[in-house]
C-alpha atoms as a PDB file:
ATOM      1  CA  UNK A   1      -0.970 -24.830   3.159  1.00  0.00           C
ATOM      2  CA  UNK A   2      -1.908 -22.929   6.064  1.00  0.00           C
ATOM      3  CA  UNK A   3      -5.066 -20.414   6.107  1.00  0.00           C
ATOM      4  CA  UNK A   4      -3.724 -16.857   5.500  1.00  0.00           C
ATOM      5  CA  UNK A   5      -1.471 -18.814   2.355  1.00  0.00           C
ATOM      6  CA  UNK A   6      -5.379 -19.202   0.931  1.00  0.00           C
ATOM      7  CA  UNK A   7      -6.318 -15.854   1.874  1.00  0.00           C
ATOM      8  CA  UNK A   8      -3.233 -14.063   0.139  1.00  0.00           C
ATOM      9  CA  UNK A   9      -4.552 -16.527  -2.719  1.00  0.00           C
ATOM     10  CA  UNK A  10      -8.096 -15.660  -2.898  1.00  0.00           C
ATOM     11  CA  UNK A  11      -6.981 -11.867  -2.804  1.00  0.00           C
ATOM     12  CA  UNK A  12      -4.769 -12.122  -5.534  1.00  0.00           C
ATOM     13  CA  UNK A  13      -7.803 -13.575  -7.886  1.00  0.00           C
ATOM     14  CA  UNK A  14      -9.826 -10.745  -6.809  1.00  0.00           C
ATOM     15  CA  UNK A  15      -7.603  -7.890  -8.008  1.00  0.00           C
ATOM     16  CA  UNK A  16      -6.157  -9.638 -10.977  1.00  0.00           C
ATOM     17  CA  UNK A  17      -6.575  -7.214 -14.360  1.00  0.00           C
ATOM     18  CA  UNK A  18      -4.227  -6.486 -17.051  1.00  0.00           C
ATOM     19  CA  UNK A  19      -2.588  -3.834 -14.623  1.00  0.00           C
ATOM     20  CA  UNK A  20      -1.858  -5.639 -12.220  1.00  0.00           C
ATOM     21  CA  UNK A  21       1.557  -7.290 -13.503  1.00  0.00           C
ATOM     22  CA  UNK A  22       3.206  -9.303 -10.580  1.00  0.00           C
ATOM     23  CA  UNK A  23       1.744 -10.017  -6.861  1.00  0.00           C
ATOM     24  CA  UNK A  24       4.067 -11.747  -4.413  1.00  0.00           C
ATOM     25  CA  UNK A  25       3.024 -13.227  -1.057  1.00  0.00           C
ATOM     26  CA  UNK A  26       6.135 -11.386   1.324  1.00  0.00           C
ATOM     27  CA  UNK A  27       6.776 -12.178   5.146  1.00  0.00           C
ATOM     28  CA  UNK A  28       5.829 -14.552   7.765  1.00  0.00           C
ATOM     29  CA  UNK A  29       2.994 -15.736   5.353  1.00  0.00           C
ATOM     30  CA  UNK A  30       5.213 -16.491   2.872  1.00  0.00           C
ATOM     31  CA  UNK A  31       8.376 -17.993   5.071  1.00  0.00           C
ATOM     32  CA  UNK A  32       5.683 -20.524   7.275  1.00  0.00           C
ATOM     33  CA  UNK A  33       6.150 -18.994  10.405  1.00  0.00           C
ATOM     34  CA  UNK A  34       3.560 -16.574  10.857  1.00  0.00           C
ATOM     35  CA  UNK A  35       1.450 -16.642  14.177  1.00  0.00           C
ATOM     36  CA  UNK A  36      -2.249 -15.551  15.368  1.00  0.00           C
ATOM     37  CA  UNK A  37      -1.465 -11.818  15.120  1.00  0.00           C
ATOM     38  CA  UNK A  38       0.600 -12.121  11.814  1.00  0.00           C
ATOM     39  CA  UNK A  39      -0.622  -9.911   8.704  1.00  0.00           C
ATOM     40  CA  UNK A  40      -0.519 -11.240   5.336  1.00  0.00           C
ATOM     41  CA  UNK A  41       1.936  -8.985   3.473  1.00  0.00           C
ATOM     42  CA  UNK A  42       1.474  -8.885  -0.074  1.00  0.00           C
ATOM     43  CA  UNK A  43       3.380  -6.353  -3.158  1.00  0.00           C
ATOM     44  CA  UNK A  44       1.417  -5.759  -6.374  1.00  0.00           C
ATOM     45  CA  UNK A  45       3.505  -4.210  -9.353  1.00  0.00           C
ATOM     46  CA  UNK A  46       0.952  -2.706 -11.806  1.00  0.00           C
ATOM     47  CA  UNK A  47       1.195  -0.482 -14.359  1.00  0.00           C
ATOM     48  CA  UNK A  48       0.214   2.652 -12.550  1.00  0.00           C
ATOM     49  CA  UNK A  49      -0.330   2.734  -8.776  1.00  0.00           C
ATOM     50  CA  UNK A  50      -2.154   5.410  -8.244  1.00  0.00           C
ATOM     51  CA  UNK A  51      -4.988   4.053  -9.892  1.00  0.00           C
ATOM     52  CA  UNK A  52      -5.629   1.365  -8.819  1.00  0.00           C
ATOM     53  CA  UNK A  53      -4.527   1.678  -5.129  1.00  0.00           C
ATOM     54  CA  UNK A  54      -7.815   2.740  -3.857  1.00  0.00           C
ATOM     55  CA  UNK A  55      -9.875  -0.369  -5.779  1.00  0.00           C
ATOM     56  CA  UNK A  56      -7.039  -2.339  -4.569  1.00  0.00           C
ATOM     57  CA  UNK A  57      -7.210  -1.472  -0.926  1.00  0.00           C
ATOM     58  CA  UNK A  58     -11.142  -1.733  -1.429  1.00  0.00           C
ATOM     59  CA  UNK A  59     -10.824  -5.537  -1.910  1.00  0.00           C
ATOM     60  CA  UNK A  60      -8.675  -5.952   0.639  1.00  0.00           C
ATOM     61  CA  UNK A  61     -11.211  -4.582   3.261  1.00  0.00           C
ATOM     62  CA  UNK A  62     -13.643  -6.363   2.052  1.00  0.00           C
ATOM     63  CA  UNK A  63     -11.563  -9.574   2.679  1.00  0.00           C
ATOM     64  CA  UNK A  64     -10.843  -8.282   6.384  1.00  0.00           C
ATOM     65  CA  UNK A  65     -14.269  -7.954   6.829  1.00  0.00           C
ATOM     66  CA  UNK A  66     -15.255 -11.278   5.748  1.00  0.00           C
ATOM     67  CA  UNK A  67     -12.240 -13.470   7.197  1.00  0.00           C
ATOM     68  CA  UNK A  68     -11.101 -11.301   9.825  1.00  0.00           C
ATOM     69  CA  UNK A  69      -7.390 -11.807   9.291  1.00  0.00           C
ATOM     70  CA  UNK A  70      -5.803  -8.311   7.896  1.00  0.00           C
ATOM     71  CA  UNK A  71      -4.360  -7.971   4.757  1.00  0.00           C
ATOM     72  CA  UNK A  72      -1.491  -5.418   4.174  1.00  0.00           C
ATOM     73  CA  UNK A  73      -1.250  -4.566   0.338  1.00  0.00           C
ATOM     74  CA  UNK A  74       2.034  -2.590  -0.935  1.00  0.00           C
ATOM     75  CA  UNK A  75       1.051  -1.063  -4.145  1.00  0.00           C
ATOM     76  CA  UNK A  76       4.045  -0.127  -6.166  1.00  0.00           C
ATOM     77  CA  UNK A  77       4.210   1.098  -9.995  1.00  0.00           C
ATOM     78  CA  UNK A  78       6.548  -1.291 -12.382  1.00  0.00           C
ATOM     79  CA  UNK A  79       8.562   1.568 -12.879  1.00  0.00           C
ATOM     80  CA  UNK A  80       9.064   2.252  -9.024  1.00  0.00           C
ATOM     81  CA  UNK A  81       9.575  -1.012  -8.579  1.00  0.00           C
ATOM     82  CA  UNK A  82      12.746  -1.348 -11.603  1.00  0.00           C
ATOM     83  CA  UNK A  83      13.938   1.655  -9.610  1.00  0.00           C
ATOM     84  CA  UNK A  84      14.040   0.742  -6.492  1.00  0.00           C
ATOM     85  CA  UNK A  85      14.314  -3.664  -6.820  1.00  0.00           C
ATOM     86  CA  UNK A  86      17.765  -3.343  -5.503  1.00  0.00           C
ATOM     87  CA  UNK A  87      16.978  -1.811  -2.391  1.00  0.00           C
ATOM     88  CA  UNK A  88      16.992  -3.953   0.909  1.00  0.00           C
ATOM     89  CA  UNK A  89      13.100  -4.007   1.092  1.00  0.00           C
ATOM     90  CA  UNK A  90      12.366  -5.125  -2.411  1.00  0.00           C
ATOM     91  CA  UNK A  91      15.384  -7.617  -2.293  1.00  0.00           C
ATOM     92  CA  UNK A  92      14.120  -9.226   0.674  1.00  0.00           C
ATOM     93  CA  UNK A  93      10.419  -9.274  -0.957  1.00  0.00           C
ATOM     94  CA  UNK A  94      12.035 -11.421  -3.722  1.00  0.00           C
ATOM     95  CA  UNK A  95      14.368 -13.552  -1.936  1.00  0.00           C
ATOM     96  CA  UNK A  96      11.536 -15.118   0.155  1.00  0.00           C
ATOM     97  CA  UNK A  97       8.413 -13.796  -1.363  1.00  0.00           C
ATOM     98  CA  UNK A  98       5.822 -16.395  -3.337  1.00  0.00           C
ATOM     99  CA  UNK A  99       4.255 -15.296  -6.658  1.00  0.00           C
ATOM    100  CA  UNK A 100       0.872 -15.729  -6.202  1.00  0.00           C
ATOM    101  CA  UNK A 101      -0.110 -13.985  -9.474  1.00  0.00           C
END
């Protein structure tokens, strides 16, 4: 497993709560075939997204900071995410995304 595969990992166990319901690993990450500049593109489904975007994207700077590869976190609400899990975006998220938590 490469680097950012940990990363995405180490991420996930930082933010894991009882909100948080689902967190998939999306992208190059995810597919193998990301490169030097690639981001590591993560969803997390929780129960309400708006409160726990900010303490999410909190964690994720601080894991920027200390590895210095960037984390992109897409925050969604489970009931956004029911809406909208048809949608091209979401579909390709769980075609070729990893659940990482």
């Amino acid at each position: 497993m490469n680097n950012r595969f940990e990363i995405a990992r180490e991420f996930a166990n930082a933010i894991r709560s009882e909100d948080i319901l689902k967190i998939i690993l999306y992208g190059s990450v995810a597919r193998g075939d990301d490169t030097e500049e690639s981001d590591i593109d993560i969803l997390i489904v929780t129960t309400d997204s708006d409160e726990l975007s900010d303490e999410i994207n909190s964690i994720a700077v601080d894991i920027i900071l200390e590895k210095d590869e960037f984390i992109s976190p897409h925050v969604m609400s489970k009931d956004h995410f029911e809406k909208t899990k048809d949608y091209p975006f979401l579909k390709n998220v769980l075609e070729e995304g990893v659940i990482i938590g």
